[in-house]
C-alpha atoms as a PDB file:
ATOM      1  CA  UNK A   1      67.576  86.191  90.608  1.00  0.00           C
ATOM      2  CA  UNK A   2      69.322  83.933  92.537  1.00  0.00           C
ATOM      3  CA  UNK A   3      72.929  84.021  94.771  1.00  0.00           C
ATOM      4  CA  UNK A   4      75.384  81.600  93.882  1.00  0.00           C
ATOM      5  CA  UNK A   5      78.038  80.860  95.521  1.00  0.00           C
ATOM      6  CA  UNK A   6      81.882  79.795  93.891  1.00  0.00           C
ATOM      7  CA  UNK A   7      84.979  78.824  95.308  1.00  0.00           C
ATOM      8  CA  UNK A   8      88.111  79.933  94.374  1.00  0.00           C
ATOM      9  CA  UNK A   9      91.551  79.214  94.770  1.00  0.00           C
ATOM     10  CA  UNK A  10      94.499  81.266  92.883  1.00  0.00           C
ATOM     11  CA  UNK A  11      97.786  79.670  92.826  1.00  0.00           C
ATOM     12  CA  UNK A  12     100.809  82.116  91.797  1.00  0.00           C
ATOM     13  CA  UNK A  13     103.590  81.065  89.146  1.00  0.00           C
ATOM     14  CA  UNK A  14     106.068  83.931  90.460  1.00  0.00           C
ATOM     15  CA  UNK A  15     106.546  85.395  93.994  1.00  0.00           C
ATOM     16  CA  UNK A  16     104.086  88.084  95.233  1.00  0.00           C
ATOM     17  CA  UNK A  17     105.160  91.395  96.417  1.00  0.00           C
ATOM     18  CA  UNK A  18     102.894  92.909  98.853  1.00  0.00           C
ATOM     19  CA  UNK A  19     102.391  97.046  98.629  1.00  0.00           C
ATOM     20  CA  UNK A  20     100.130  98.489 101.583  1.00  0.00           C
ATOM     21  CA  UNK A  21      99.505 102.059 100.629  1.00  0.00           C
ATOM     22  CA  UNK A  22      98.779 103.049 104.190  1.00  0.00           C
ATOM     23  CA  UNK A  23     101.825 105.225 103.862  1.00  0.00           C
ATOM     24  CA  UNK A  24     100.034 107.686 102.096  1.00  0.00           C
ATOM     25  CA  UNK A  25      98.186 109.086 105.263  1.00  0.00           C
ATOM     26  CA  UNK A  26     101.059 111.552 106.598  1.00  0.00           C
ATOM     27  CA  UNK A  27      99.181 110.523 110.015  1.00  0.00           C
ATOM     28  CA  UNK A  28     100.191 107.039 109.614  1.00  0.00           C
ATOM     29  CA  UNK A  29     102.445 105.766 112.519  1.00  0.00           C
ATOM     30  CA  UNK A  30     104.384 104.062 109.761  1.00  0.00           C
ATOM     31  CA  UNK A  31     104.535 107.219 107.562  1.00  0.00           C
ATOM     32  CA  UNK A  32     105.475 109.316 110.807  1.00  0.00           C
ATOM     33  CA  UNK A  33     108.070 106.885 112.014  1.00  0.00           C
ATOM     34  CA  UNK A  34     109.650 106.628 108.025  1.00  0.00           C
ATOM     35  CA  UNK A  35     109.190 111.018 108.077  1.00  0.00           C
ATOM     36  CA  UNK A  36     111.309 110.847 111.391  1.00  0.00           C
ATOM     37  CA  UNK A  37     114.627 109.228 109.547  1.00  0.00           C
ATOM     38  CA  UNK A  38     113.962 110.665 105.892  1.00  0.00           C
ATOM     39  CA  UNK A  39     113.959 114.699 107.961  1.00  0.00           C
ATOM     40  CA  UNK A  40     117.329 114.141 108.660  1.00  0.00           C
ATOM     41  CA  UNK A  41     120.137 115.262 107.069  1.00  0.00           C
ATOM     42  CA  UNK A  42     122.525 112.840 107.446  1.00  0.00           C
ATOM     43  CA  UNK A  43     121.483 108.977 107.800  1.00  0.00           C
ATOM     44  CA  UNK A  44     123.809 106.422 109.866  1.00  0.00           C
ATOM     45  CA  UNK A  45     123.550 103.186 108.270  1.00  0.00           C
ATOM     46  CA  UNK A  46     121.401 102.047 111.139  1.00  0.00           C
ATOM     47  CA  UNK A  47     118.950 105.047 109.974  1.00  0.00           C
ATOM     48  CA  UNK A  48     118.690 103.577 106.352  1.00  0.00           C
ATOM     49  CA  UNK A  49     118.376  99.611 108.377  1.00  0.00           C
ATOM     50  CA  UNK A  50     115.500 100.671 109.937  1.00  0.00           C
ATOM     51  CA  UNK A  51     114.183 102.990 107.080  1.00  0.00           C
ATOM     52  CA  UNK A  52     114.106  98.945 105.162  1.00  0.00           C
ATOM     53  CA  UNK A  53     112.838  97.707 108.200  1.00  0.00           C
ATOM     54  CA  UNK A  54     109.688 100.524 108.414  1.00  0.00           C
ATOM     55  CA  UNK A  55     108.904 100.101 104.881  1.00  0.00           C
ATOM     56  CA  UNK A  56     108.890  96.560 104.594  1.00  0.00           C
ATOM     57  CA  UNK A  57     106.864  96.394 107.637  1.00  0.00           C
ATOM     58  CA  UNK A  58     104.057  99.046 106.376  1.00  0.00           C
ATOM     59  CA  UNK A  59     103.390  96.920 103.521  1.00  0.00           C
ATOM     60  CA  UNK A  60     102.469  93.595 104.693  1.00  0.00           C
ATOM     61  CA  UNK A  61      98.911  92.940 104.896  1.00  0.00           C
ATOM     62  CA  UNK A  62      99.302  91.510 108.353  1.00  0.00           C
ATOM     63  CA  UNK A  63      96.204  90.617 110.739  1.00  0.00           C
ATOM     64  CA  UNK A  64      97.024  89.151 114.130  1.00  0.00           C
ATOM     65  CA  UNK A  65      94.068  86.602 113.774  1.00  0.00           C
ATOM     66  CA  UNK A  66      94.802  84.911 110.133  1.00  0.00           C
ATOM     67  CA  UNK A  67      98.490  86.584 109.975  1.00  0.00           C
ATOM     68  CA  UNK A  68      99.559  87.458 106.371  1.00  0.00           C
ATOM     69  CA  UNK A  69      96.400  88.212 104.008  1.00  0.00           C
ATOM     70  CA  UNK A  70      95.345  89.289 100.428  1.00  0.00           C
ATOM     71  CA  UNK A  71      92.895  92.356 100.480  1.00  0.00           C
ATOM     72  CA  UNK A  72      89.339  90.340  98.818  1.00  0.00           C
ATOM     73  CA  UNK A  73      89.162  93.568  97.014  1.00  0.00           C
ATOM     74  CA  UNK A  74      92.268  92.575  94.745  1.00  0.00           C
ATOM     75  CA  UNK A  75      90.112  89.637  93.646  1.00  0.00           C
ATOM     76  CA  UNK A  76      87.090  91.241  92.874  1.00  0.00           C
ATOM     77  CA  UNK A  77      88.203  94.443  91.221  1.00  0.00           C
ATOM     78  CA  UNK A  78      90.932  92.295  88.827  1.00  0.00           C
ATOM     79  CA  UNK A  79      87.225  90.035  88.013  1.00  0.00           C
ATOM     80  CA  UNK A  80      85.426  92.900  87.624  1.00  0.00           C
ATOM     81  CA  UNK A  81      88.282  94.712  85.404  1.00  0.00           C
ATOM     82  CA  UNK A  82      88.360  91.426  83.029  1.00  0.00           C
ATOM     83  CA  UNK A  83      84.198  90.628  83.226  1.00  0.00           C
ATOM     84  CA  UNK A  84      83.683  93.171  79.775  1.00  0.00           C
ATOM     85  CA  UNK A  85      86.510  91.487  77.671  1.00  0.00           C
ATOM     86  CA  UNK A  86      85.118  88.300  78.566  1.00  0.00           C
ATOM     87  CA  UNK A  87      81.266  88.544  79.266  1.00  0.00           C
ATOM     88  CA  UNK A  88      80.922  91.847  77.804  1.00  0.00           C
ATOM     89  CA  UNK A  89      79.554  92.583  81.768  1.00  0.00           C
ATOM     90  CA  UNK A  90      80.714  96.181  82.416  1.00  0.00           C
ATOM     91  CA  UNK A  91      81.913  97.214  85.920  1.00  0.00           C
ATOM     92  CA  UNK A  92      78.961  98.877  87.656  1.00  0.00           C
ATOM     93  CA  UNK A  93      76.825  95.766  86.664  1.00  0.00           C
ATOM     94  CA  UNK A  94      79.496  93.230  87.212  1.00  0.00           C
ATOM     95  CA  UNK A  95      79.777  94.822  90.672  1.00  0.00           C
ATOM     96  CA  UNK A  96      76.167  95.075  91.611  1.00  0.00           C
ATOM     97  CA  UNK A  97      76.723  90.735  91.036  1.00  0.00           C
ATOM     98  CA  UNK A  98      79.732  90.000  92.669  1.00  0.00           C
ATOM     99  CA  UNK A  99      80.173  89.967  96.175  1.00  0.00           C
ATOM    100  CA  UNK A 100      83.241  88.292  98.980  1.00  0.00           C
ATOM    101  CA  UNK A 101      82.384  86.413 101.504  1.00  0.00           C
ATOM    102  CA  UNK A 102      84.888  87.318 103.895  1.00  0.00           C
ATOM    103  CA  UNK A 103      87.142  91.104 103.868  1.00  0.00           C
ATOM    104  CA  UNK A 104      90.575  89.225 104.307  1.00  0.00           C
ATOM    105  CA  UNK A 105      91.733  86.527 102.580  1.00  0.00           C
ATOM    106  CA  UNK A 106      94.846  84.089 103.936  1.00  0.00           C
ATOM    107  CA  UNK A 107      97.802  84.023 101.990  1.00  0.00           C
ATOM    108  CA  UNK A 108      99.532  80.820 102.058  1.00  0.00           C
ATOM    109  CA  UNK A 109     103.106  80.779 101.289  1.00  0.00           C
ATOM    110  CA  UNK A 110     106.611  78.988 101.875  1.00  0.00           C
ATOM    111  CA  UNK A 111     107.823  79.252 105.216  1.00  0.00           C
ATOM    112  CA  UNK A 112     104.277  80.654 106.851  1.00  0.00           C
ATOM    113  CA  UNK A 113     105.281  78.305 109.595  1.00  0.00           C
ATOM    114  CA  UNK A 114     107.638  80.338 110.684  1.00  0.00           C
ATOM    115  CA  UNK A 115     105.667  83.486 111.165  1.00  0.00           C
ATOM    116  CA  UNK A 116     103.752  84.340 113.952  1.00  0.00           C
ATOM    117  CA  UNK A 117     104.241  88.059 114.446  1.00  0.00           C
ATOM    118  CA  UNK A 118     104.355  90.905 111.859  1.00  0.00           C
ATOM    119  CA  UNK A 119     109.044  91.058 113.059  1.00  0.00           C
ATOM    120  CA  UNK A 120     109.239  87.656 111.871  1.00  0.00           C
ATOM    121  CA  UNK A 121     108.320  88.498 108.272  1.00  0.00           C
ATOM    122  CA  UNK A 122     110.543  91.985 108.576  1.00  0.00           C
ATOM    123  CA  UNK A 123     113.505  90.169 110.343  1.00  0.00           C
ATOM    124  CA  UNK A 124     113.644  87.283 107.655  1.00  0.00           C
ATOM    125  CA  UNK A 125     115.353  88.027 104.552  1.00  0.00           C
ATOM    126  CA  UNK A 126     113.464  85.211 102.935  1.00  0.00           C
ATOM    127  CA  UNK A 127     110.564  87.338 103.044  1.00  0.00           C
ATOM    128  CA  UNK A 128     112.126  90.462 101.681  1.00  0.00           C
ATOM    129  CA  UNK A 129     113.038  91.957  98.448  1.00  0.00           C
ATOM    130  CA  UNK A 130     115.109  94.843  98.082  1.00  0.00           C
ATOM    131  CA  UNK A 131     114.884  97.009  94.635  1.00  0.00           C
ATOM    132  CA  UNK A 132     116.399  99.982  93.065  1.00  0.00           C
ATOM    133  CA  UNK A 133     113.377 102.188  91.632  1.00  0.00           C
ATOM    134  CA  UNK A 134     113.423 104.821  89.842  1.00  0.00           C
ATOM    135  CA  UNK A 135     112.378 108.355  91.552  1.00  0.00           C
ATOM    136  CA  UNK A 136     112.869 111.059  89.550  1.00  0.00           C
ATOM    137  CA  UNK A 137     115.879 111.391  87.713  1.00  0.00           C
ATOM    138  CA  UNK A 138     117.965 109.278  90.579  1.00  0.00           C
ATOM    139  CA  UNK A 139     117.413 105.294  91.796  1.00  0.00           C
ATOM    140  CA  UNK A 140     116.426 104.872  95.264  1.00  0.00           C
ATOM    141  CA  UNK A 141     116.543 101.464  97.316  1.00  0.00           C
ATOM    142  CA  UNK A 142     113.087 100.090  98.138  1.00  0.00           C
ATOM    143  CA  UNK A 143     112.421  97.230 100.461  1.00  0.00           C
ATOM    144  CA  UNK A 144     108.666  94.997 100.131  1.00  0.00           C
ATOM    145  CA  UNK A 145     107.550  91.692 101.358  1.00  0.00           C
ATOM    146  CA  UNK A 146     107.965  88.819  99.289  1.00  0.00           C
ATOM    147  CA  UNK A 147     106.023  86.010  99.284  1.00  0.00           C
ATOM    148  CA  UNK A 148     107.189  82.683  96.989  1.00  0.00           C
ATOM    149  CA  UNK A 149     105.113  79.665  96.380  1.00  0.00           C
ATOM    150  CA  UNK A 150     101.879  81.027  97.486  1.00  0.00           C
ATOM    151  CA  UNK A 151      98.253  80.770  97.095  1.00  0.00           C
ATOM    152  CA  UNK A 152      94.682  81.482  98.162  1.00  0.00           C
ATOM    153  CA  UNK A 153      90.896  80.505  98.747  1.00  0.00           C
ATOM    154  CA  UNK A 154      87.954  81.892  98.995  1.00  0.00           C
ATOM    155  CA  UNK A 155      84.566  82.246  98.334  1.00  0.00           C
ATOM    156  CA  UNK A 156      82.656  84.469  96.181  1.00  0.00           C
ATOM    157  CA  UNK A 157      78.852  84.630  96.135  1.00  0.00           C
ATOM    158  CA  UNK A 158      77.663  85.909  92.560  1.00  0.00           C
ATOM    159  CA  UNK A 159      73.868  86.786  91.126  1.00  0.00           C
ATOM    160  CA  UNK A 160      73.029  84.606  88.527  1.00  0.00           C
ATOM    161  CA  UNK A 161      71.245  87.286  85.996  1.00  0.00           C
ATOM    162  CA  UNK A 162      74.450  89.664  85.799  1.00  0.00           C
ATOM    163  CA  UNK A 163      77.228  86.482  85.161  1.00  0.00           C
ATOM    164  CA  UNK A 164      76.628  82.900  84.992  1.00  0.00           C
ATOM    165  CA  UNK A 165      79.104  79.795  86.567  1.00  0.00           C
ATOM    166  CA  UNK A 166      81.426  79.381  82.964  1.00  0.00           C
ATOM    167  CA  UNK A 167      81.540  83.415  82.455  1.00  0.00           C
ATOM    168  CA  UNK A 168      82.464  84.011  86.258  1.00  0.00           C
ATOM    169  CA  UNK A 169      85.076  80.691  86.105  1.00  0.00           C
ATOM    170  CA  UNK A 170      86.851  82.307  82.858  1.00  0.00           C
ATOM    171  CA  UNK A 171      86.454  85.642  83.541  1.00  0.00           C
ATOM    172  CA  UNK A 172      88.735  84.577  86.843  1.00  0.00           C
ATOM    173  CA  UNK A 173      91.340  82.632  84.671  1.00  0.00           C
ATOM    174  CA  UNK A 174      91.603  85.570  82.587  1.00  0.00           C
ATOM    175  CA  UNK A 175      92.240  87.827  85.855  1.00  0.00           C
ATOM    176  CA  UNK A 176      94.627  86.080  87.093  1.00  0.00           C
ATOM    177  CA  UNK A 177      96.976  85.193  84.185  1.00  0.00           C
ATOM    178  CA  UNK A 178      96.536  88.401  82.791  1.00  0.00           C
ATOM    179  CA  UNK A 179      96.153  91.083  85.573  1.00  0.00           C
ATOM    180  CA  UNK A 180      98.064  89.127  88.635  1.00  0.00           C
ATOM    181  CA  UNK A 181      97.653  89.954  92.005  1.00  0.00           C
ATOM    182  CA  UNK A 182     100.569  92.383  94.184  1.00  0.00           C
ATOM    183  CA  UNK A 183     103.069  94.552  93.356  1.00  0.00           C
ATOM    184  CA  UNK A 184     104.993  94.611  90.087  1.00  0.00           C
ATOM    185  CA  UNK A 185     103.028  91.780  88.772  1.00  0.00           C
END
């Protein structure tokens, strides 16, 4: 058995939309701060601004140290999710062999020059996307990060006996045209 180690770099052919489901935790301060303007009754239009504003803000992957990232666990789980249509691996093996190298993984995109803080992606409509999604029986606006021109790198250390180089390198291809990474990919 031996650790190998790959790089990797994933260029995207549409813009990525960025969903961080931190939300979920009604002890989130962004789920708490959205709960504070959804409880009332009637919402000024500044209400609904910053209800945009919260949203798109809770689901950036955002670190102060590398800025705007890409979870590494959106690269290995769409590799191990292909690994068994392409290597006939299956996922408990495939993940005992496949490890990241680092947790967070920087996005590079058009215009990262101009973001240093977490408000200059919220504040810049060139980074947002506004949708009407269905809830229900009624549409609802939706605001996300968008991200266009954008890419990645990293580097993934594999064991040798559960996938070899070609099987990893395909099984990646395969990943990423066919399973995408983000929101409504």
């Amino acid at each position: 058995m031996a650790i190998r180690h790959a790089n990797v770099k994933i260029t995207g052919i549409a813009p990525m939309l960025q969903n961080n489901p931190q939300t979920v935790d009604p002890f989130n301060l962004y789920a708490r701060r959205k709960k504070a303007i959804t409880n009332k009754r009637a919402k000024t239009d500044d209400d609904l601004l910053e209800l945009g504003n919260i949203e798109t803000e809770s689901k950036i992957y955002f670190d102060d140290k590398i800025g705007v990232y890409v979870p590494a666990t959106w690269l290995t789980e769409a590799i191990i999710v292909s690994a068994f249509s392409i290597a006939k691996i299956g996922r408990a093996k495939m993940r005992g062999g496949l490890f990241a190298t680092e947790p967070k993984i920087k996005l590079h995109y058009k215009g990262m020059e101009k973001v240093k803080t977490i408000t200059d992606i919220v504040m810049n409509p060139d980074f947002r996307q506004r949708m009407l999604l269905k809830q229900g029986q009624v549409r609802v606006p939706k605001d996300a990060p968008i991200y266009h021109d954008w890419h990645f790198e990293t580097a993934l250390e594999y064991d040798d006996t559960v996938v070899d180089f070609g099987s990893l390198k395909k099984t990646i291809e395969r990943a990423a045209m066919y399973g995408g990474f983000g929101d409504f990919r």
